[in-house]
C-alpha atoms as a PDB file:
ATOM      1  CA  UNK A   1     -92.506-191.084-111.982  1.00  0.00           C
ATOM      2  CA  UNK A   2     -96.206-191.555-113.104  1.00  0.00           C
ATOM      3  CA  UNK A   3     -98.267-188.753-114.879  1.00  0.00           C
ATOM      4  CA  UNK A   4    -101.599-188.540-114.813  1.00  0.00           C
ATOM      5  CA  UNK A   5    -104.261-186.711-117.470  1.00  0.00           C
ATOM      6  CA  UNK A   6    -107.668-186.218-116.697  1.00  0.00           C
ATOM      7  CA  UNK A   7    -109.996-184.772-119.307  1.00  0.00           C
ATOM      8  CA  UNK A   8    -112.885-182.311-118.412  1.00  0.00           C
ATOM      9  CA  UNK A   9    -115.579-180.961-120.465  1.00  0.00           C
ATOM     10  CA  UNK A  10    -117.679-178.144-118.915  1.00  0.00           C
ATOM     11  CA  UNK A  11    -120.048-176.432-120.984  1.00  0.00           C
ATOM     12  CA  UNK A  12    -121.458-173.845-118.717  1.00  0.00           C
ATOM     13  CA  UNK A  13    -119.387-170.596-118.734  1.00  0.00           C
ATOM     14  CA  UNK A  14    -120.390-170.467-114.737  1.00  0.00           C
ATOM     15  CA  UNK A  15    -119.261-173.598-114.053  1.00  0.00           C
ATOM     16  CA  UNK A  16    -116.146-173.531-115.246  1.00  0.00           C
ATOM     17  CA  UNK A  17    -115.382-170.114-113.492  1.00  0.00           C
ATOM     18  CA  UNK A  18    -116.037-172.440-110.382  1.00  0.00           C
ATOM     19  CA  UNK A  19    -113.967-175.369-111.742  1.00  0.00           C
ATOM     20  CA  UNK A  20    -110.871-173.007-112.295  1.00  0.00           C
ATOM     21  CA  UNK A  21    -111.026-171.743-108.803  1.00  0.00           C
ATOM     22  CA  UNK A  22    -111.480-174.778-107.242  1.00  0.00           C
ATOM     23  CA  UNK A  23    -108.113-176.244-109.169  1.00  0.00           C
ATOM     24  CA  UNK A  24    -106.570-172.918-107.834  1.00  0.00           C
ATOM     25  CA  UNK A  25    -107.267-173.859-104.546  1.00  0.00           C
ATOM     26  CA  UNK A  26    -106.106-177.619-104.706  1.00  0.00           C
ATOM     27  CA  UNK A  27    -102.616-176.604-106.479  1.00  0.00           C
ATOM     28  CA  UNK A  28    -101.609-175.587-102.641  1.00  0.00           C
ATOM     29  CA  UNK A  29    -102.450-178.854-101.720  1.00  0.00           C
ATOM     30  CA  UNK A  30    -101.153-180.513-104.509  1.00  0.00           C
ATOM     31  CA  UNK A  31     -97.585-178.315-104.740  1.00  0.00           C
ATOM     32  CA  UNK A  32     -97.571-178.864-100.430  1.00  0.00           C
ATOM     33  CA  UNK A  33     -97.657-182.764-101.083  1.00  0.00           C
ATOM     34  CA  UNK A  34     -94.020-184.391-101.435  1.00  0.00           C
ATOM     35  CA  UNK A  35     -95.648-187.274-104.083  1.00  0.00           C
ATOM     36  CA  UNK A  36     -96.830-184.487-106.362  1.00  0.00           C
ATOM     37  CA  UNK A  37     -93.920-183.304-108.695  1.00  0.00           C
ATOM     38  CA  UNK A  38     -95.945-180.857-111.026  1.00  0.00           C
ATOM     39  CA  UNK A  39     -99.385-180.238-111.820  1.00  0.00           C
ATOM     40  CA  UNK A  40    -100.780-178.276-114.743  1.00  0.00           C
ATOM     41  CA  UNK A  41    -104.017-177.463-115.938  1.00  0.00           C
ATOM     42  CA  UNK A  42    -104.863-176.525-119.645  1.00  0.00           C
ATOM     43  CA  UNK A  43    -107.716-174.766-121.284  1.00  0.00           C
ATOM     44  CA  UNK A  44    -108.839-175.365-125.253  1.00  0.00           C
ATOM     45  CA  UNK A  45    -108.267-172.298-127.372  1.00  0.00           C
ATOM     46  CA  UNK A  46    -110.312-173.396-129.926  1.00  0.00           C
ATOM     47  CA  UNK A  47    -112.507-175.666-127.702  1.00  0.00           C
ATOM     48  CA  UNK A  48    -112.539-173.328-123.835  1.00  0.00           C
ATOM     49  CA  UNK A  49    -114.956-175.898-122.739  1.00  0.00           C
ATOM     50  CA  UNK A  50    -112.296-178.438-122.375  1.00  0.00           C
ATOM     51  CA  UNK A  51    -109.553-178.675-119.664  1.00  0.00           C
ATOM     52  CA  UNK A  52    -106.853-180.622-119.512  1.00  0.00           C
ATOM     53  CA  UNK A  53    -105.258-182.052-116.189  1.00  0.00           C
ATOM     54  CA  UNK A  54    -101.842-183.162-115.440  1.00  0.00           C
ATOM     55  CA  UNK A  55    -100.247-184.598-112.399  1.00  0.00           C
ATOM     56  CA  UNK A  56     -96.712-185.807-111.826  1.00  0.00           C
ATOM     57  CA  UNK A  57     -96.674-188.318-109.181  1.00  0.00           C
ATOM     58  CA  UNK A  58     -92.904-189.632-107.521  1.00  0.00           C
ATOM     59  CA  UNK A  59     -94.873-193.398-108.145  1.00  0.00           C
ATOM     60  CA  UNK A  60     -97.984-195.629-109.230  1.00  0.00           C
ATOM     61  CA  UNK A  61     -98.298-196.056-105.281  1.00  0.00           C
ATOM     62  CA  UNK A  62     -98.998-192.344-104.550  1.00  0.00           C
ATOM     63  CA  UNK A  63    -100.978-191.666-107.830  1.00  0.00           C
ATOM     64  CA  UNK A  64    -103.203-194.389-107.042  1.00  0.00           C
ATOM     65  CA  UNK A  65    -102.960-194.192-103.070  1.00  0.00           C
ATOM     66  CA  UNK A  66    -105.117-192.346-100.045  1.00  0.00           C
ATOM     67  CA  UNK A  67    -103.170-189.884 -99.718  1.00  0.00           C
ATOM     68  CA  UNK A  68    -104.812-185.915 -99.445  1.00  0.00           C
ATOM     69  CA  UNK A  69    -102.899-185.003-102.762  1.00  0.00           C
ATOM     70  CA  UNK A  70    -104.389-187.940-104.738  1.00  0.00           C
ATOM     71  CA  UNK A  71    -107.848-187.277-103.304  1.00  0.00           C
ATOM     72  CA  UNK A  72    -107.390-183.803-104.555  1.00  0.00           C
ATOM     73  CA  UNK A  73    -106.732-184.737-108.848  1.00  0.00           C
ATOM     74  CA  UNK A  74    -110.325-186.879-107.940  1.00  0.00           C
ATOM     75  CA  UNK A  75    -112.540-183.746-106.631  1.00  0.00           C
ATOM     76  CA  UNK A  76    -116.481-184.672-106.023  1.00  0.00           C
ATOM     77  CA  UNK A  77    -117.704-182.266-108.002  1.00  0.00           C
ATOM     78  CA  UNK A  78    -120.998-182.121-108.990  1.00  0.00           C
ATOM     79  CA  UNK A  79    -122.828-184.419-111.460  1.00  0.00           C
ATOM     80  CA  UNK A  80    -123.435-181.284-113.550  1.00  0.00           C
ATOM     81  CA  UNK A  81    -119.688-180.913-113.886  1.00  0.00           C
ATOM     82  CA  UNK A  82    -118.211-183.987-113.232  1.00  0.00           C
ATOM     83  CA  UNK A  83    -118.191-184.756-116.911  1.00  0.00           C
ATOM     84  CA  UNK A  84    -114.763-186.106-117.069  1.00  0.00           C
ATOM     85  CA  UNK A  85    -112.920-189.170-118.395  1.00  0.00           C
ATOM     86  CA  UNK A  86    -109.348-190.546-117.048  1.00  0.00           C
ATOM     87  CA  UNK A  87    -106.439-191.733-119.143  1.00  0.00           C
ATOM     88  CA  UNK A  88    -103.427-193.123-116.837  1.00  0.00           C
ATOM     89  CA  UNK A  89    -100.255-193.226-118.319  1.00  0.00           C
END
């Protein structure tokens, strides 16, 4: 098993309305996909303009691979919001 974190920052209340919708939307993707074991995103209590991202992935391969569920934990979202770093474990 492989788990991935991906950080976000969004400092614009509207924009993370639309970033928590859009995660809504992939977890059907993400929970249909047999390589994805568990997702979860967090919010910051004391910081709500930071998210948290975790994946479970059944290997390296299908973290790192083509498939539609990996495509979906690397969304193109827009350079206003795409304000994230990546930390692979």
């Amino acid at each position: 098993m492989t788990v991935e974190y991906i950080r976000y920052r969004i400092a614009e209340t509207e924009r993370r309305t639309a970033f928590e919708k859009a995660y809504a939307a992939a977890a059907e993707h993400l929970y249909a996909a047999p390589q994805c074991l568990g997702y979860e995103l967090s919010r910051g209590v004391e910081e709500p303009e930071r998210y948290i991202l975790r994946i479970e992935w059944t290997s390296v391969e299908d973290h790192e691979g083509d498939s539609a569920a990996a495509r979906i934990s690397r969304p193109s979202w827009p350079r206003s919001v795409r304000t994230s770093t990546t930390s692979r474990r």
